[in-house]
Protein backbone atom coordinates (compact mmCIF):
# COMPACT_ATOMS: atom_id res chain seq x y z
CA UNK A 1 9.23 -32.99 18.28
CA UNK A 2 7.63 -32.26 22.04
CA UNK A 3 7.99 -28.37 21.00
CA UNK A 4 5.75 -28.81 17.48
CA UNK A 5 3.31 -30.95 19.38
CA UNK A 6 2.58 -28.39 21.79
CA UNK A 7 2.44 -25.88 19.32
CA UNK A 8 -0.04 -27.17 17.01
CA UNK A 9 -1.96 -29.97 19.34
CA UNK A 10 -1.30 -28.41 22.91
CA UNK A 11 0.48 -29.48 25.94
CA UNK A 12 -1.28 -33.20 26.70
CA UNK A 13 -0.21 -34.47 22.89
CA UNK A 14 3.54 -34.12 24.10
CA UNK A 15 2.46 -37.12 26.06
CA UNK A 16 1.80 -39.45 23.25
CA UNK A 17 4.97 -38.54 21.77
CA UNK A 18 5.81 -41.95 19.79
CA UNK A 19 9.42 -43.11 19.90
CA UNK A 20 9.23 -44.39 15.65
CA UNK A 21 8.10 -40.56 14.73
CA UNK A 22 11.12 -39.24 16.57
CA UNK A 23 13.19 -41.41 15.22
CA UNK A 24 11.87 -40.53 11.58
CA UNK A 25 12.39 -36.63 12.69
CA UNK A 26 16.43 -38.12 12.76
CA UNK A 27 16.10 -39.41 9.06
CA UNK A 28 14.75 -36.25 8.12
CA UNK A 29 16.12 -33.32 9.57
CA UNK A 30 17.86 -31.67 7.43
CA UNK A 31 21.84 -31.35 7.47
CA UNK A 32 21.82 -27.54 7.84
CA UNK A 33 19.12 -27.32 10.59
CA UNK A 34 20.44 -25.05 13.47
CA UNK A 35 20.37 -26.44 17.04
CA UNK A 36 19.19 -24.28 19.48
CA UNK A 37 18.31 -24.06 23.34
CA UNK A 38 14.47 -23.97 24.88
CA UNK A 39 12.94 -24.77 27.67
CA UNK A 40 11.84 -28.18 28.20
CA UNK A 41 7.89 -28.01 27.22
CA UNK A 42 7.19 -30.20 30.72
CA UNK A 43 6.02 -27.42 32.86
CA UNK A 44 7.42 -28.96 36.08
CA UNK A 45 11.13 -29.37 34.44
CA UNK A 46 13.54 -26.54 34.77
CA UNK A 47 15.86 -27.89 32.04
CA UNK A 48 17.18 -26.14 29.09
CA UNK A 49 17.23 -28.36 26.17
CA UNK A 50 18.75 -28.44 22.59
CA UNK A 51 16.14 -28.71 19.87
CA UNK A 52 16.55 -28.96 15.88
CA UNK A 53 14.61 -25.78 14.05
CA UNK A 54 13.29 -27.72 11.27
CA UNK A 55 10.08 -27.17 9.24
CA UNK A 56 9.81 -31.23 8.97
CA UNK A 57 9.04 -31.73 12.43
CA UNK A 58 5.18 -30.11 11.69
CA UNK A 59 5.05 -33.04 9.23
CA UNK A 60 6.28 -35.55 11.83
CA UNK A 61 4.01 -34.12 14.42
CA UNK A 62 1.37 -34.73 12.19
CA UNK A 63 1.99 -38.35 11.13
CA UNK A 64 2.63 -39.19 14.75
CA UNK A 65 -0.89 -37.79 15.92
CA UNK A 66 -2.35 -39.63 12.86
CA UNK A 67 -0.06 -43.25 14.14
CA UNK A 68 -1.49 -42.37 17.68
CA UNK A 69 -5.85 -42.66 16.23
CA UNK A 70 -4.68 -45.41 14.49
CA UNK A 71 -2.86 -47.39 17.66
CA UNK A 72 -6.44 -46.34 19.22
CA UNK A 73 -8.58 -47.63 16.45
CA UNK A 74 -6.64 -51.04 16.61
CA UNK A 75 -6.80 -51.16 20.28
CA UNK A 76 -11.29 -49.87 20.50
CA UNK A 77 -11.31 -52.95 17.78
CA UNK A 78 -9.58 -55.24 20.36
CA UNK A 79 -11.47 -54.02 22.83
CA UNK A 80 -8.83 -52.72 25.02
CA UNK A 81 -10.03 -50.48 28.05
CA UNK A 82 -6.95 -48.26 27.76
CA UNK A 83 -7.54 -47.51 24.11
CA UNK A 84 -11.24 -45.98 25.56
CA UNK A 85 -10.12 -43.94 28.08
CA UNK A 86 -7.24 -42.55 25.55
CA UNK A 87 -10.09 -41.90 23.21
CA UNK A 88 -11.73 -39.85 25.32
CA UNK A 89 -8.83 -37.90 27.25
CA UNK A 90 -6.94 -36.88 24.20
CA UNK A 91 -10.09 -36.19 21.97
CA UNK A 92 -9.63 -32.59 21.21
CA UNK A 93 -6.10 -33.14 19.77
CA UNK A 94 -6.96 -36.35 17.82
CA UNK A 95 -10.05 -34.60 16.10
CA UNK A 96 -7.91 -31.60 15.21
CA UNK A 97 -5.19 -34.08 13.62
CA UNK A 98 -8.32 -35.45 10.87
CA UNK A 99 -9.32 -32.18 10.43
CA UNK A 100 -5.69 -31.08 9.40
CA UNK A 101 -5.10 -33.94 7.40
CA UNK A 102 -8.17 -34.28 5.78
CA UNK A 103 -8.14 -30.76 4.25
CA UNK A 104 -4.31 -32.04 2.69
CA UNK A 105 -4.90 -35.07 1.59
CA UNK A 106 -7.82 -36.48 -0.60
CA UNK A 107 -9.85 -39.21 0.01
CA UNK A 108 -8.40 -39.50 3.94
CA UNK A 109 -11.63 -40.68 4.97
CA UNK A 110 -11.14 -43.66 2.41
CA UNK A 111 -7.83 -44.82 3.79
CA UNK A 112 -9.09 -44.75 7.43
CA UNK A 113 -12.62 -46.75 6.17
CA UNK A 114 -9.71 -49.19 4.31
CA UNK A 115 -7.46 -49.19 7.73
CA UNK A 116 -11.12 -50.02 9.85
CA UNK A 117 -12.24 -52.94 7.54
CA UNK A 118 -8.32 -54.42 7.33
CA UNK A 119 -8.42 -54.09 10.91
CA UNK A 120 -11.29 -56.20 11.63
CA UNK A 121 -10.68 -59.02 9.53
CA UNK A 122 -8.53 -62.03 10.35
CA UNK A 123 -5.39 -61.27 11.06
CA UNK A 124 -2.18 -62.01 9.84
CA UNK A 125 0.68 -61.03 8.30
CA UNK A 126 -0.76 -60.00 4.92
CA UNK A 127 -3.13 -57.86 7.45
CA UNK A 128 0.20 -56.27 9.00
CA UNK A 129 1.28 -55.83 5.48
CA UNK A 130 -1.53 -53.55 4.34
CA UNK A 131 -1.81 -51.80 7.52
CA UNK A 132 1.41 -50.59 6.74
CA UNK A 133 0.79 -49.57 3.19
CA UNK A 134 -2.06 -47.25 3.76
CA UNK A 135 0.21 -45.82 6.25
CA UNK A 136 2.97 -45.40 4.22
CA UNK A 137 0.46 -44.07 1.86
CA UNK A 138 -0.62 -41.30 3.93
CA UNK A 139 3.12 -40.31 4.97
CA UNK A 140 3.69 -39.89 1.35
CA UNK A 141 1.13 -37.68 0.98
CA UNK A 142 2.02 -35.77 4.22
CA UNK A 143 5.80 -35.34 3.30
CA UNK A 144 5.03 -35.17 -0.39
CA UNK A 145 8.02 -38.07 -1.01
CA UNK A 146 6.91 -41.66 -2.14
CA UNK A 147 10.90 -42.70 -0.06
CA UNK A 148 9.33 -41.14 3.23
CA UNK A 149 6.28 -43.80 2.49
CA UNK A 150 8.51 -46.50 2.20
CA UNK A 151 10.12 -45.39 4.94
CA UNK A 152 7.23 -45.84 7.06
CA UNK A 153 5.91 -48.68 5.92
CA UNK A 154 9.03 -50.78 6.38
CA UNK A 155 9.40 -48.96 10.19
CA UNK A 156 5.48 -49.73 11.11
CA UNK A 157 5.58 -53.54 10.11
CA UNK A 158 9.01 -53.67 12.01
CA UNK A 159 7.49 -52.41 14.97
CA UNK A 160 4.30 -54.03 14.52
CA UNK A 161 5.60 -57.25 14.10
CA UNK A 162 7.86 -57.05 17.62
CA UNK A 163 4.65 -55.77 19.12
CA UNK A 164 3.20 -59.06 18.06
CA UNK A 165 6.01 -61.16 18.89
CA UNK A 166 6.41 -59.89 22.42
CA UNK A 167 2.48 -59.77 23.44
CA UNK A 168 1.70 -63.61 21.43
CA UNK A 169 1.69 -65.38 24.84
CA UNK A 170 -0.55 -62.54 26.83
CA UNK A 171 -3.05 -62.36 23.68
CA UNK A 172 -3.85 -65.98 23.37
CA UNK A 173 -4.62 -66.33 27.06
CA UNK A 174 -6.47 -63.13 26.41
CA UNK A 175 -8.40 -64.37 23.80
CA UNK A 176 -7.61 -61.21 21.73
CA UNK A 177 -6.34 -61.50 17.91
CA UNK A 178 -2.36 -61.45 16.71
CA UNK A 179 -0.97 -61.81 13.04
CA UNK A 180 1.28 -64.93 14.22
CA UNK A 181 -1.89 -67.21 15.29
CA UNK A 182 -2.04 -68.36 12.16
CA UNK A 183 1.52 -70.06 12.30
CA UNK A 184 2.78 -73.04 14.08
CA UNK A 185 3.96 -71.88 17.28
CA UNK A 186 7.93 -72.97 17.11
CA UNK A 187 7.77 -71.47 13.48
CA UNK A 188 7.19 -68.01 14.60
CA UNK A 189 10.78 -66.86 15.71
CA UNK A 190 11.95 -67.55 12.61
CA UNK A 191 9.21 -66.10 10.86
CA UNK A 192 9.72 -62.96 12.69
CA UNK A 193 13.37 -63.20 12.37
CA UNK A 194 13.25 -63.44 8.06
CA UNK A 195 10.43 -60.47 7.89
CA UNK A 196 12.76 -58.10 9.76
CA UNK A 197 15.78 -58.64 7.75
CA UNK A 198 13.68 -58.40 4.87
CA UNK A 199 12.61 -55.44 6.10
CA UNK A 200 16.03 -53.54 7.41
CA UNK A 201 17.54 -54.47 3.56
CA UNK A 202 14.16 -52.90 2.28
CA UNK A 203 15.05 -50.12 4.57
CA UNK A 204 18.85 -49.74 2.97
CA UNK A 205 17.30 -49.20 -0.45
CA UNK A 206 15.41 -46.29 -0.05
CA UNK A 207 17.68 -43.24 0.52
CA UNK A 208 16.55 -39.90 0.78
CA UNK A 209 19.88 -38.19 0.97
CA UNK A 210 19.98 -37.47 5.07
CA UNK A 211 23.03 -36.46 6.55
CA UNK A 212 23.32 -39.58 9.17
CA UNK A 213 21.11 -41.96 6.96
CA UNK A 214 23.79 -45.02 7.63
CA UNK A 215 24.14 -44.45 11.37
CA UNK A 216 20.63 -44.07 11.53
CA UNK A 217 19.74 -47.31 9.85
CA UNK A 218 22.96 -49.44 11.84
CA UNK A 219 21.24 -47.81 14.80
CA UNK A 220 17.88 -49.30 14.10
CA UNK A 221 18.97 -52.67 12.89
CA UNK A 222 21.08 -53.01 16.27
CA UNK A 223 17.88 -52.39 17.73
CA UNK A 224 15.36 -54.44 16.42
CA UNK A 225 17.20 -57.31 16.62
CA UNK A 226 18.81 -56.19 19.92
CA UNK A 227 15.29 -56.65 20.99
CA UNK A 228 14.07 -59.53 18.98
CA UNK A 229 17.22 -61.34 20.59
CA UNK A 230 15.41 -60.99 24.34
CA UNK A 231 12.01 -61.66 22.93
CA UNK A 232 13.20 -64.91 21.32
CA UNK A 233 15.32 -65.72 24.59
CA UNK A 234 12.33 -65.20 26.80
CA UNK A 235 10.17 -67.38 24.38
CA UNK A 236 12.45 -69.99 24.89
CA UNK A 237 12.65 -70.10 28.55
């Protein structure tokens, strides 16, 4: 993943290397790919690494430049500081990721126009929702698989909603917006809780054939929930 980021974006988009595109390069690779050994692409590490050769990872790169402008979009919209100076640092690679995608897919400028408007309305779950659609739109198109979409879609509102869970207390004293306002406070665990299981069984359904596509998915349920269990302690302390 680091390797076809540096390749095709340069050496600072290793940096924003995002932990759900990696994990989507394990769901993908295919079962034949050949390891083999590189240096790692951190120029101050000496280490020799082993790296899948797989033409999906140029895919992956993309999407995860593409999840990257729109983390940055969402964050400009909140008015988050960071999200500026991101902006402006990492320019160069995040203009040549539209660029790329917009000569492959049609109409990208319309799903980024829909992503801007859902983004600054009210939010809530049904915002999540659609947020993850149009990206699971835009994988499909990318990977040229409607299962890859649905892939993505399920993986962004899983993440997305944790993201929400974990940051509720910081955003209201923040005054900044979070899908799980709109619900009575000692409803939300449980409202979390019964989206992501919806969401890991949504998950199950949609096989692509990958070699380790049942470890892969035990993997991520133990995680999501191994993280929604200290999110739900700490919200109870």
């Amino acid at each position: 993943m680091c390797h076809r980021l540096k390749e095709i974006y340069g050496l600072r988009s290793t940096w924003l290397t995002l932990f759900d595109s990696a994990f989507l390069g394990l769901y993908l690779i295919d079962r034949n790919s050949h390891l083999t050994l590189r240096k790692c692409v951190n120029p101050f590490s000496f280490k020799n690494i082993h790296i899948f050769e797989d033409e999906v990872f140029e895919k992956i790169a993309d999407l995860n430049m593409f999840a990257f402008n729109v983390s940055i979009l969402d964050g400009l919209i909140d008015g988050h500081l960071k999200s500026r100076f991101f902006k402006v640092m990492f320019e160069g690679p995040l203009e040549k990721n539209f660029e790329r995608l917009n000569a492959r897919i049609d109409d990208l400028r319309g799903h980024v126009f829909d992503l801007m408007e859902t983004l600054q309305n009210e939010s809530s779950l049904v915002q999540v929702q659609r947020v993850a659609q149009i990206l699971g739109t835009i994988s499909s198109r990318i990977f040229e698989d409607g299962s890859v979409g649905k892939i993505v879609e399920n993986m962004v509102i899983l993440q997305y909603l944790l993201d929400a869970f974990e940051d509720y207390d910081s955003d209201l004293k923040k005054n900044r917006s979070n899908p799980l306002f709109l619900h009575d406070r000692a409803m939300v665990p449980r409202i979390v809780e019964r989206v992501l299981l919806e969401r890991i069984e949504e998950l199950k359904e949609y096989s692509i054939g990958c070699a380790f596509e049942r470890i892969i998915v035990a993997v991520l349920e133990k995680t999501v929930f191994g993280r929604f269990a200290r999110l739900e302690g700490r919200w109870r302390s």
